[in-house]
PDB file of N, CA and C in Angstrom:
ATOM      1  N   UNK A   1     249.689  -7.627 223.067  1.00  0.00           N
ATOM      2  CA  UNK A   1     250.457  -7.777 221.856  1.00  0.00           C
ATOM      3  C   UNK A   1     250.683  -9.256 221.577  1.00  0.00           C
ATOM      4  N   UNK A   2     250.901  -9.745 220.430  1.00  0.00           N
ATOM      5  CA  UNK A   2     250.937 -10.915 220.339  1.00  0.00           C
ATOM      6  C   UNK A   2     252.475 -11.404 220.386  1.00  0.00           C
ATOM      7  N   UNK A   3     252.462 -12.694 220.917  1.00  0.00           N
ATOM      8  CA  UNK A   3     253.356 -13.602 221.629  1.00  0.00           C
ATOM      9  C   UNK A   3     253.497 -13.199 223.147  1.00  0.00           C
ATOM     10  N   UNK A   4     252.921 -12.383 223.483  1.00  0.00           N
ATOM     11  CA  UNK A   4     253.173 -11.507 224.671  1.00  0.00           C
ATOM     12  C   UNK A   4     253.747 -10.457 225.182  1.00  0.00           C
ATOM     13  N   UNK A   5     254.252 -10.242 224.145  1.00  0.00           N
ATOM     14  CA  UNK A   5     255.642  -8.611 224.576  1.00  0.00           C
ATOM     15  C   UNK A   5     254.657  -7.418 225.102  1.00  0.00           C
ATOM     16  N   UNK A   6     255.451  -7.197 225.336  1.00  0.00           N
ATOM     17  CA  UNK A   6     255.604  -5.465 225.584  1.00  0.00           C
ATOM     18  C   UNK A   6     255.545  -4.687 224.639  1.00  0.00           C
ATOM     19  N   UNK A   7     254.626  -3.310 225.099  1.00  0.00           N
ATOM     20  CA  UNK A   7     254.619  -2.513 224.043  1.00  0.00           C
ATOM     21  C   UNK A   7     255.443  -1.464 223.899  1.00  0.00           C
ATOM     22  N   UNK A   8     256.661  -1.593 224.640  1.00  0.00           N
ATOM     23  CA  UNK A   8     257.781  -1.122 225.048  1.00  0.00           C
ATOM     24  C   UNK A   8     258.723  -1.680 223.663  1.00  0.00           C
ATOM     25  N   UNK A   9     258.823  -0.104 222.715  1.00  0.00           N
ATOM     26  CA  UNK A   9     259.572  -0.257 221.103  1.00  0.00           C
ATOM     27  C   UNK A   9     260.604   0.863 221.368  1.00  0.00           C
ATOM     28  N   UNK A  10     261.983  -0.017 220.694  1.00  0.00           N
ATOM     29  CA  UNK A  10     262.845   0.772 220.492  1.00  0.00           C
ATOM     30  C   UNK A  10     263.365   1.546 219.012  1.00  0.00           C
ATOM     31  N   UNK A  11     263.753   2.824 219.839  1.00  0.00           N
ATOM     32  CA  UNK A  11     263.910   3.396 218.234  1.00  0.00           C
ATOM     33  C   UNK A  11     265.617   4.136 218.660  1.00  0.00           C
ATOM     34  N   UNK A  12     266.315   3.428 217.679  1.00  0.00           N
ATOM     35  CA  UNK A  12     267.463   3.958 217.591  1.00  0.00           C
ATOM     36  C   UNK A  12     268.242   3.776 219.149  1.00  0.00           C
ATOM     37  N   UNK A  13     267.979   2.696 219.930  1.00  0.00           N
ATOM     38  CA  UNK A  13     268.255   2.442 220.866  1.00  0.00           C
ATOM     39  C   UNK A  13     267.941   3.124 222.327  1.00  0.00           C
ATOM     40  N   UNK A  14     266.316   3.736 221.977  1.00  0.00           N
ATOM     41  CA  UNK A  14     266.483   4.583 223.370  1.00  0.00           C
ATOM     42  C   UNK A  14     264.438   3.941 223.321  1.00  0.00           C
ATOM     43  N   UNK A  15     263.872   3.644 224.069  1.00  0.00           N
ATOM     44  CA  UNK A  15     262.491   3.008 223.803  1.00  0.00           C
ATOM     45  C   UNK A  15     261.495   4.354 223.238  1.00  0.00           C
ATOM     46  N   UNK A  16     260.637   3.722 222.424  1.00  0.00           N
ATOM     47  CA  UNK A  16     259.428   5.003 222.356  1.00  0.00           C
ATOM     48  C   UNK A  16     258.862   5.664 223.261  1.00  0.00           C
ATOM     49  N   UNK A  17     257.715   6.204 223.318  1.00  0.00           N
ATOM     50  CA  UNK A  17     257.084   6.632 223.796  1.00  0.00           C
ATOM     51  C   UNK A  17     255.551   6.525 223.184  1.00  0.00           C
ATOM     52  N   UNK A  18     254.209   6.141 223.780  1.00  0.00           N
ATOM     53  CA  UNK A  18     253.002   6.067 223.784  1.00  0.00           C
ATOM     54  C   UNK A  18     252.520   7.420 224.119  1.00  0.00           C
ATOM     55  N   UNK A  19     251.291   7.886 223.217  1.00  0.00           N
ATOM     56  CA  UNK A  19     250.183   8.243 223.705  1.00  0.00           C
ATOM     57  C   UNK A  19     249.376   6.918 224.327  1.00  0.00           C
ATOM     58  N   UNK A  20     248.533   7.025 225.098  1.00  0.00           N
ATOM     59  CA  UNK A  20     247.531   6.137 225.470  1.00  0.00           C
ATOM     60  C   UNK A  20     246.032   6.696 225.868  1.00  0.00           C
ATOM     61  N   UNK A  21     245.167   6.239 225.848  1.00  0.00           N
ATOM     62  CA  UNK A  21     244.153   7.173 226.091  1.00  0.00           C
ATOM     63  C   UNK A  21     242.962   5.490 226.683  1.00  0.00           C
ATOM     64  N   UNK A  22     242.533   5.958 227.817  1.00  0.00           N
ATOM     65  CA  UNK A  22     242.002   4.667 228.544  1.00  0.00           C
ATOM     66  C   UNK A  22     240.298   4.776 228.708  1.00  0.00           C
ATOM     67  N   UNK A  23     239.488   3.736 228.713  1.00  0.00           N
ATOM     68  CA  UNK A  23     237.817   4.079 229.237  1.00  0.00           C
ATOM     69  C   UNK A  23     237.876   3.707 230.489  1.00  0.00           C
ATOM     70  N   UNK A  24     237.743   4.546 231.739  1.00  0.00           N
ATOM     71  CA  UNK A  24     237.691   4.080 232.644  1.00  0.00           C
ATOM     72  C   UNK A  24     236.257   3.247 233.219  1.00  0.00           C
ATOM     73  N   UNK A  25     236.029   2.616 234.147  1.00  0.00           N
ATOM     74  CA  UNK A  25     234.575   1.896 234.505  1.00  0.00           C
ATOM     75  C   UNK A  25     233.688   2.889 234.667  1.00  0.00           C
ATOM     76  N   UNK A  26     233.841   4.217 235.059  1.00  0.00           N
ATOM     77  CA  UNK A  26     232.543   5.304 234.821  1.00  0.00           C
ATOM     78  C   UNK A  26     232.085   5.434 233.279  1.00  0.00           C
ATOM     79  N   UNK A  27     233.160   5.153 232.459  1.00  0.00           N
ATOM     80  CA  UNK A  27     233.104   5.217 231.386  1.00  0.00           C
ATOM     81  C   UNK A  27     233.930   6.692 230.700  1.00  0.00           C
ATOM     82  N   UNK A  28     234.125   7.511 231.708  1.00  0.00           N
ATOM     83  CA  UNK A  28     235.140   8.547 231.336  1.00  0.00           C
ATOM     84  C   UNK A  28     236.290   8.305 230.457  1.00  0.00           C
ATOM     85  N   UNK A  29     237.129   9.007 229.870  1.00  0.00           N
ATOM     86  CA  UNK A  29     238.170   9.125 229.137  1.00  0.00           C
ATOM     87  C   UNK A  29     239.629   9.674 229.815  1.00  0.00           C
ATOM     88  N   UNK A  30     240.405   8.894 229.831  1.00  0.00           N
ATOM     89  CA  UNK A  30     241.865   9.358 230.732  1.00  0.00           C
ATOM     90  C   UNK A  30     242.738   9.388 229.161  1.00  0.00           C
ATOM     91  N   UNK A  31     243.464  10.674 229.543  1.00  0.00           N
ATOM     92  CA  UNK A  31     244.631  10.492 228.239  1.00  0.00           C
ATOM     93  C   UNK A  31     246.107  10.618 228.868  1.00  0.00           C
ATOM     94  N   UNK A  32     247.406   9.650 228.757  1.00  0.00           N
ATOM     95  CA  UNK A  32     248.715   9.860 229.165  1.00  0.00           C
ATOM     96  C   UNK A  32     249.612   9.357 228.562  1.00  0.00           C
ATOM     97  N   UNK A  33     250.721   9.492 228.884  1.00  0.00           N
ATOM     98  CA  UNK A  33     252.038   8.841 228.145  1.00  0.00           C
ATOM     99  C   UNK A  33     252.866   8.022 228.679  1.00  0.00           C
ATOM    100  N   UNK A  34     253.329   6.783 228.311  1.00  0.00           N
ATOM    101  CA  UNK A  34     254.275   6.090 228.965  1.00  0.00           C
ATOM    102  C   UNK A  34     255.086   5.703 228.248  1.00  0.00           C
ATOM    103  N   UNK A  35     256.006   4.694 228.027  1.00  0.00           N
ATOM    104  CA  UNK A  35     257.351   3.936 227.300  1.00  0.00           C
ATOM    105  C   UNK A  35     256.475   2.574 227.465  1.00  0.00           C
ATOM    106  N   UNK A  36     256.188   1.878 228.221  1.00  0.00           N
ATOM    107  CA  UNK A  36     255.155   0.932 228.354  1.00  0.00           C
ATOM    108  C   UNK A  36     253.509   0.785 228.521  1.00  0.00           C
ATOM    109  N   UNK A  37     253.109   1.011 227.550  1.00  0.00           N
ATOM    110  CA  UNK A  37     251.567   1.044 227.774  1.00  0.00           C
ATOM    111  C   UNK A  37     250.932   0.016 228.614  1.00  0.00           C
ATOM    112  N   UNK A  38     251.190  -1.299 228.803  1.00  0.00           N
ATOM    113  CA  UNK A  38     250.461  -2.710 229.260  1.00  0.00           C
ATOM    114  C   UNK A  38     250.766  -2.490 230.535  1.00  0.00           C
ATOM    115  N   UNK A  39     251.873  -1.927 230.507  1.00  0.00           N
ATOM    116  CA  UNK A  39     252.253  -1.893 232.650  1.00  0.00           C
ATOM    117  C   UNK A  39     251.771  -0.573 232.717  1.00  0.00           C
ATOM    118  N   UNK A  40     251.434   0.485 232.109  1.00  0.00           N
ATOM    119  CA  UNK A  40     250.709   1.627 232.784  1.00  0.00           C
ATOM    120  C   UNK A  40     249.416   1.183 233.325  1.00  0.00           C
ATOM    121  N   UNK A  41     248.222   0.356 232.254  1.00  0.00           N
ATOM    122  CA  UNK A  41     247.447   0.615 232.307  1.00  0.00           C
ATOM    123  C   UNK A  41     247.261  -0.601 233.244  1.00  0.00           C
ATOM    124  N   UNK A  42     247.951  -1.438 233.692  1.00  0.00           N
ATOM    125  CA  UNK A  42     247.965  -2.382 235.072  1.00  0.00           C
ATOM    126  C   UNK A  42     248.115  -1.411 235.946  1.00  0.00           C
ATOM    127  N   UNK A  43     249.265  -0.829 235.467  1.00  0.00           N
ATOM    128  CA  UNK A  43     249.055   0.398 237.134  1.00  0.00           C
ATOM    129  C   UNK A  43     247.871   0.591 237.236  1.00  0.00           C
ATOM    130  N   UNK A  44     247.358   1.619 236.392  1.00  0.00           N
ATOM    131  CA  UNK A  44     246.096   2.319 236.773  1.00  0.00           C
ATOM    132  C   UNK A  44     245.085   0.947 237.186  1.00  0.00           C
ATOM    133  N   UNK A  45     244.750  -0.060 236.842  1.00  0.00           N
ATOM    134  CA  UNK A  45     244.123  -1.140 237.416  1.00  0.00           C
ATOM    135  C   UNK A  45     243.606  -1.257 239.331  1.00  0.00           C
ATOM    136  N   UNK A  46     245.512  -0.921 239.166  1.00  0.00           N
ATOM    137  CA  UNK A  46     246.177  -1.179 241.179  1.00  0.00           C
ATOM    138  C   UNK A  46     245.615   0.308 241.528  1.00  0.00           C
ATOM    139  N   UNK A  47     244.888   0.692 241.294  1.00  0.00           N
ATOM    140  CA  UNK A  47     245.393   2.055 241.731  1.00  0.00           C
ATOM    141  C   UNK A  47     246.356   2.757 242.222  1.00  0.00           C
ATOM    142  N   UNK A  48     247.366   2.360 241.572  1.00  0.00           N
ATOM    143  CA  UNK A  48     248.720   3.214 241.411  1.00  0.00           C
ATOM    144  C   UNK A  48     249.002   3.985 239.865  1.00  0.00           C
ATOM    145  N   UNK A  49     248.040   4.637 239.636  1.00  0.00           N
ATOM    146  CA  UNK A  49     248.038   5.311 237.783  1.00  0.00           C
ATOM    147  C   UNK A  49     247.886   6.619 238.578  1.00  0.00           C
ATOM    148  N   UNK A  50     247.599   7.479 238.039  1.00  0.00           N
ATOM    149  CA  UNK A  50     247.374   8.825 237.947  1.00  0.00           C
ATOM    150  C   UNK A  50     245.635   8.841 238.854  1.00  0.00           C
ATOM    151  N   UNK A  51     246.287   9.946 239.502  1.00  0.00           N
ATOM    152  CA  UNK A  51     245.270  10.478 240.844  1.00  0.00           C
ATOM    153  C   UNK A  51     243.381  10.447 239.802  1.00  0.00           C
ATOM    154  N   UNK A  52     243.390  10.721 239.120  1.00  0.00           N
ATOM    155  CA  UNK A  52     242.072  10.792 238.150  1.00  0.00           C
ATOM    156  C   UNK A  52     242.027   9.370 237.355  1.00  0.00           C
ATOM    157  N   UNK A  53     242.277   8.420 237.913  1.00  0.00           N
ATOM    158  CA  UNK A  53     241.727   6.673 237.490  1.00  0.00           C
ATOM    159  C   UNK A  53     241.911   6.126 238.720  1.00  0.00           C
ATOM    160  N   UNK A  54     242.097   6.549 239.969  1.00  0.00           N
ATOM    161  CA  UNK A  54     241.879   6.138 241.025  1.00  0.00           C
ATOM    162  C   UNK A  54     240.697   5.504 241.369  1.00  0.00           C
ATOM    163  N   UNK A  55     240.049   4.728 241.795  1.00  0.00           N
ATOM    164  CA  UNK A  55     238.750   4.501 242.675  1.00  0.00           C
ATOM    165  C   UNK A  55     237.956   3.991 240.649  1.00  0.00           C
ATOM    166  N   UNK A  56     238.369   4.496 239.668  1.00  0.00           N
ATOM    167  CA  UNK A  56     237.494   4.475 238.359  1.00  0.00           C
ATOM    168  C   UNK A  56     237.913   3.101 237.489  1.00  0.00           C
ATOM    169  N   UNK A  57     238.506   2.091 238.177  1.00  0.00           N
ATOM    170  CA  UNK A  57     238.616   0.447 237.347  1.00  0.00           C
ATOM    171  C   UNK A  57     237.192   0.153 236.996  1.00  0.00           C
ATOM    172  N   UNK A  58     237.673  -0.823 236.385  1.00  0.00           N
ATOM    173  CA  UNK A  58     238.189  -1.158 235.424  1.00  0.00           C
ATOM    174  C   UNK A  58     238.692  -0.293 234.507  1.00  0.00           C
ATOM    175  N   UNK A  59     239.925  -0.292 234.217  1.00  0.00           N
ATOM    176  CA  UNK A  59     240.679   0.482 233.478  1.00  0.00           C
ATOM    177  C   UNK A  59     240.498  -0.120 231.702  1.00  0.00           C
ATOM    178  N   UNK A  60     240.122   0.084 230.687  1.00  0.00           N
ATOM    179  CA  UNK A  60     240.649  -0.631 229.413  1.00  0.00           C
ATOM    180  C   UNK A  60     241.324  -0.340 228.775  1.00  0.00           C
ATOM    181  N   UNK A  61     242.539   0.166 227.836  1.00  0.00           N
ATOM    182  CA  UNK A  61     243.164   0.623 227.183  1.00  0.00           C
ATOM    183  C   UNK A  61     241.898   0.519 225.519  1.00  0.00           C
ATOM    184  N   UNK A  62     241.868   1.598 225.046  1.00  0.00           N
ATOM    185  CA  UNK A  62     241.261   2.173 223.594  1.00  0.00           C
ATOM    186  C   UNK A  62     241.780   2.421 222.806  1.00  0.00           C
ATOM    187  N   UNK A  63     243.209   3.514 222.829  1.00  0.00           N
ATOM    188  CA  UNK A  63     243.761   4.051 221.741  1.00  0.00           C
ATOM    189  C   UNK A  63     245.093   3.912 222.252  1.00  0.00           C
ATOM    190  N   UNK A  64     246.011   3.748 221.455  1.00  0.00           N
ATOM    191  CA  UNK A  64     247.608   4.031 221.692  1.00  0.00           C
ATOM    192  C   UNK A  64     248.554   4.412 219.880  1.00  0.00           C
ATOM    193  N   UNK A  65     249.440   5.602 220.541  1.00  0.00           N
ATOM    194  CA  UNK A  65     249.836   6.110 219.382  1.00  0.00           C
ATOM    195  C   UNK A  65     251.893   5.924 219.630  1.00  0.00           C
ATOM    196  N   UNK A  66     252.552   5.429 218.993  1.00  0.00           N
ATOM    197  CA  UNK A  66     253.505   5.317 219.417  1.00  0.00           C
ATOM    198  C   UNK A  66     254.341   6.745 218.606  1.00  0.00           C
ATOM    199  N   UNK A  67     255.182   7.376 219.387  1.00  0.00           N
ATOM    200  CA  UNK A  67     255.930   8.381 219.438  1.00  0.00           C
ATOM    201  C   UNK A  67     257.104   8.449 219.088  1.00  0.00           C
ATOM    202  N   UNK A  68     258.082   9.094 218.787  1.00  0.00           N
ATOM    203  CA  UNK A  68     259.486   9.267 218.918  1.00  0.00           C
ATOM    204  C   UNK A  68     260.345   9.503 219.846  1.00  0.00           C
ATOM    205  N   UNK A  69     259.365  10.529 220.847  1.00  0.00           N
ATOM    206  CA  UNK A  69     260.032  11.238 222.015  1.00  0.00           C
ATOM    207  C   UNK A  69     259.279  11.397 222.528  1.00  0.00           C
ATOM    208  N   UNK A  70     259.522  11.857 223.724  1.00  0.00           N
ATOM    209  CA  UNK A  70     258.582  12.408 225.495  1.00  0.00           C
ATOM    210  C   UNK A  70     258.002  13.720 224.537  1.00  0.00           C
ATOM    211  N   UNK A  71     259.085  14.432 223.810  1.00  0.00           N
ATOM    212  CA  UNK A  71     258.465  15.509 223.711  1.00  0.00           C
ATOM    213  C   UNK A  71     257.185  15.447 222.330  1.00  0.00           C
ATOM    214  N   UNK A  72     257.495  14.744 221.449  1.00  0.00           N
ATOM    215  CA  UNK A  72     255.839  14.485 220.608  1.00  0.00           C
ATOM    216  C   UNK A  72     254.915  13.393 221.372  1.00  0.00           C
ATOM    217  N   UNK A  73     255.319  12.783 222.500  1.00  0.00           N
ATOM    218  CA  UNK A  73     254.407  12.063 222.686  1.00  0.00           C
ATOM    219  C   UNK A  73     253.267  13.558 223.609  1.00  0.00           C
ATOM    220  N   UNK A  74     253.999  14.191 224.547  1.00  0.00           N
ATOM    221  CA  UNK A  74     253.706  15.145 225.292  1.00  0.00           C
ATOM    222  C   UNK A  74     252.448  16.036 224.790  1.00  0.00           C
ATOM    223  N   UNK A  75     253.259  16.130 223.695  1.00  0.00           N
ATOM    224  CA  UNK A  75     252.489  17.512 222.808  1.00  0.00           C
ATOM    225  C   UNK A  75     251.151  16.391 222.351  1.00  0.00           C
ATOM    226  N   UNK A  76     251.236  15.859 221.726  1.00  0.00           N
ATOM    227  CA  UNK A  76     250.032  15.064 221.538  1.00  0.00           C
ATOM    228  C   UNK A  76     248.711  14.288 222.449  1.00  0.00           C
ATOM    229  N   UNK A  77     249.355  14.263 223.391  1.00  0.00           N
ATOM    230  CA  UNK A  77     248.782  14.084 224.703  1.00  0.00           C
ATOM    231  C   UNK A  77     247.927  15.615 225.245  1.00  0.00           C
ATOM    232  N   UNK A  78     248.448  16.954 224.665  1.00  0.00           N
ATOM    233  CA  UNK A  78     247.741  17.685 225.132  1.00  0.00           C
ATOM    234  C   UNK A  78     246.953  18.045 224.101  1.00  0.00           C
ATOM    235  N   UNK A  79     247.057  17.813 222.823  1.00  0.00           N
ATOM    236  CA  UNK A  79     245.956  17.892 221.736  1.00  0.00           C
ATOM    237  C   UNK A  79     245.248  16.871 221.838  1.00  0.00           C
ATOM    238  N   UNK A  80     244.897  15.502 222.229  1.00  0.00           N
ATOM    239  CA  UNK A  80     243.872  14.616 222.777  1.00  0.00           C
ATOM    240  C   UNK A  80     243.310  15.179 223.349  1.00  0.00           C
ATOM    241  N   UNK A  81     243.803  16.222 224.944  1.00  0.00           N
ATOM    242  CA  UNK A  81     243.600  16.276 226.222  1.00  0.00           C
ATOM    243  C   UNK A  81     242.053  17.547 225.729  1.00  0.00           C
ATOM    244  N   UNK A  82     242.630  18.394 224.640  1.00  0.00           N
ATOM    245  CA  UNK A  82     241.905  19.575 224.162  1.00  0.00           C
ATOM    246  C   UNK A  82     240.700  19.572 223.412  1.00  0.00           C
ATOM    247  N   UNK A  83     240.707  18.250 222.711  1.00  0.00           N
ATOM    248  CA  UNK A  83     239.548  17.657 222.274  1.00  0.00           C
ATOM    249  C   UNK A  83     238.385  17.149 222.478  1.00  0.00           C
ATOM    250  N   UNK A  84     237.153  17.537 221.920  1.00  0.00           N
ATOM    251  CA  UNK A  84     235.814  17.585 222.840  1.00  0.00           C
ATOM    252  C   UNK A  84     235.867  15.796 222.843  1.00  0.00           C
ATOM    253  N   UNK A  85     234.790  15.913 224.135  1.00  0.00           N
ATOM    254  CA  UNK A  85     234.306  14.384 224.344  1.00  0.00           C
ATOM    255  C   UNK A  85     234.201  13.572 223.002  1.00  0.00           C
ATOM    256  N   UNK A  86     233.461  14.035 222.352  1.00  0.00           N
ATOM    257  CA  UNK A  86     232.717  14.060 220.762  1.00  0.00           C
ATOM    258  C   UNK A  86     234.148  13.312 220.002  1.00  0.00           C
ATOM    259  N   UNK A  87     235.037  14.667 219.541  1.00  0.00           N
ATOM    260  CA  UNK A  87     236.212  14.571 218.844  1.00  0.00           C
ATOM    261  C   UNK A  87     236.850  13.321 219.443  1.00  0.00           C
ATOM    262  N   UNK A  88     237.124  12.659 220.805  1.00  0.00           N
ATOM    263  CA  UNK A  88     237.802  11.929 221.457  1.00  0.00           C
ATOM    264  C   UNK A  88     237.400  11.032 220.771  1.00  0.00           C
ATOM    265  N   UNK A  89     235.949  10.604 221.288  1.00  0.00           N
ATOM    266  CA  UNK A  89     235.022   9.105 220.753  1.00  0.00           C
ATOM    267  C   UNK A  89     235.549   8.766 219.430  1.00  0.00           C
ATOM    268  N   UNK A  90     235.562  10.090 218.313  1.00  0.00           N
ATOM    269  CA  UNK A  90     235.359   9.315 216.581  1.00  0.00           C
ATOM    270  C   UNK A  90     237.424   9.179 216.805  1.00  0.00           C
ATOM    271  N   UNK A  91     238.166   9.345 217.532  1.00  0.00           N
ATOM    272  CA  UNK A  91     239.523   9.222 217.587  1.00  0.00           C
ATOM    273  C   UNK A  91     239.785   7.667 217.655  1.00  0.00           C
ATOM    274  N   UNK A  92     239.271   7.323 218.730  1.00  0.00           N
ATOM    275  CA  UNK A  92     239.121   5.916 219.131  1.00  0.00           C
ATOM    276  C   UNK A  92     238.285   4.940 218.948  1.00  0.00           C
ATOM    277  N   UNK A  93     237.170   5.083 218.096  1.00  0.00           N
ATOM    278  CA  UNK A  93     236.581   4.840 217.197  1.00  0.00           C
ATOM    279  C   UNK A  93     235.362   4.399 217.958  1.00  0.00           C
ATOM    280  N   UNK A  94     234.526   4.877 218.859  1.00  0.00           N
ATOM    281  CA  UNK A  94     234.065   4.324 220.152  1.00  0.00           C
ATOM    282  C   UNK A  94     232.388   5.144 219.903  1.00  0.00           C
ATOM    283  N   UNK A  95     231.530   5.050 220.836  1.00  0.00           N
ATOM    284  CA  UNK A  95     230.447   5.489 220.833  1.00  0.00           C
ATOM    285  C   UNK A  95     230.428   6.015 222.473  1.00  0.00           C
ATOM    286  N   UNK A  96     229.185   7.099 222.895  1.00  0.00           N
ATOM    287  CA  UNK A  96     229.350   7.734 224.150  1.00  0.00           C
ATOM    288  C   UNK A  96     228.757   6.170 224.698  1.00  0.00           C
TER     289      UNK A  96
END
């Protein structure tokens, strides 16, 4: 983000919530949710992200959708999750 922040946004005093959706170095597709996208996707870097980006760095961040709540970020995270490879790519505007 520019000047450096965080993508950590507040709404009404409580922070958002991200979709995020990552290319891992196999080139696979990871989709999750955080309040901070830039320190998730460092996690997943350390391999400290989610058991399925383990061992798969380079991590890049592709898409991020900012939310209201855990619970639309959630739900949206599982309509990414449901979407063919195909559908994913033209989401994030990407090629296989």
């Amino acid at each position: 983000m520019p000047g450096g922040g965080s993508m950590a946004i507040v709404f009404s005093g409580m922070a958002a919530w991200f979709v995020y959706v990552v290319r891992c170095g196999d080139g696979t597709l990871y989709t999750g949710i955080s309040r901070d996208v830039e320190a998730r996707v460092a996690k997943h870097n350390r391999g400290q992200g989610a058991r399925y980006t383990r061992g798969r760095a380079p991590i890049a961040l592709v898409h991020s959708e900012r939310k209201s709540s855990h619970t639309a970020a959630a739900r949206r995270e599982a309509a990414i999750k449901a979407l063919s490879r195909a559908a994913k790519l033209a989401l994030i505007g990407g090629s296989p």
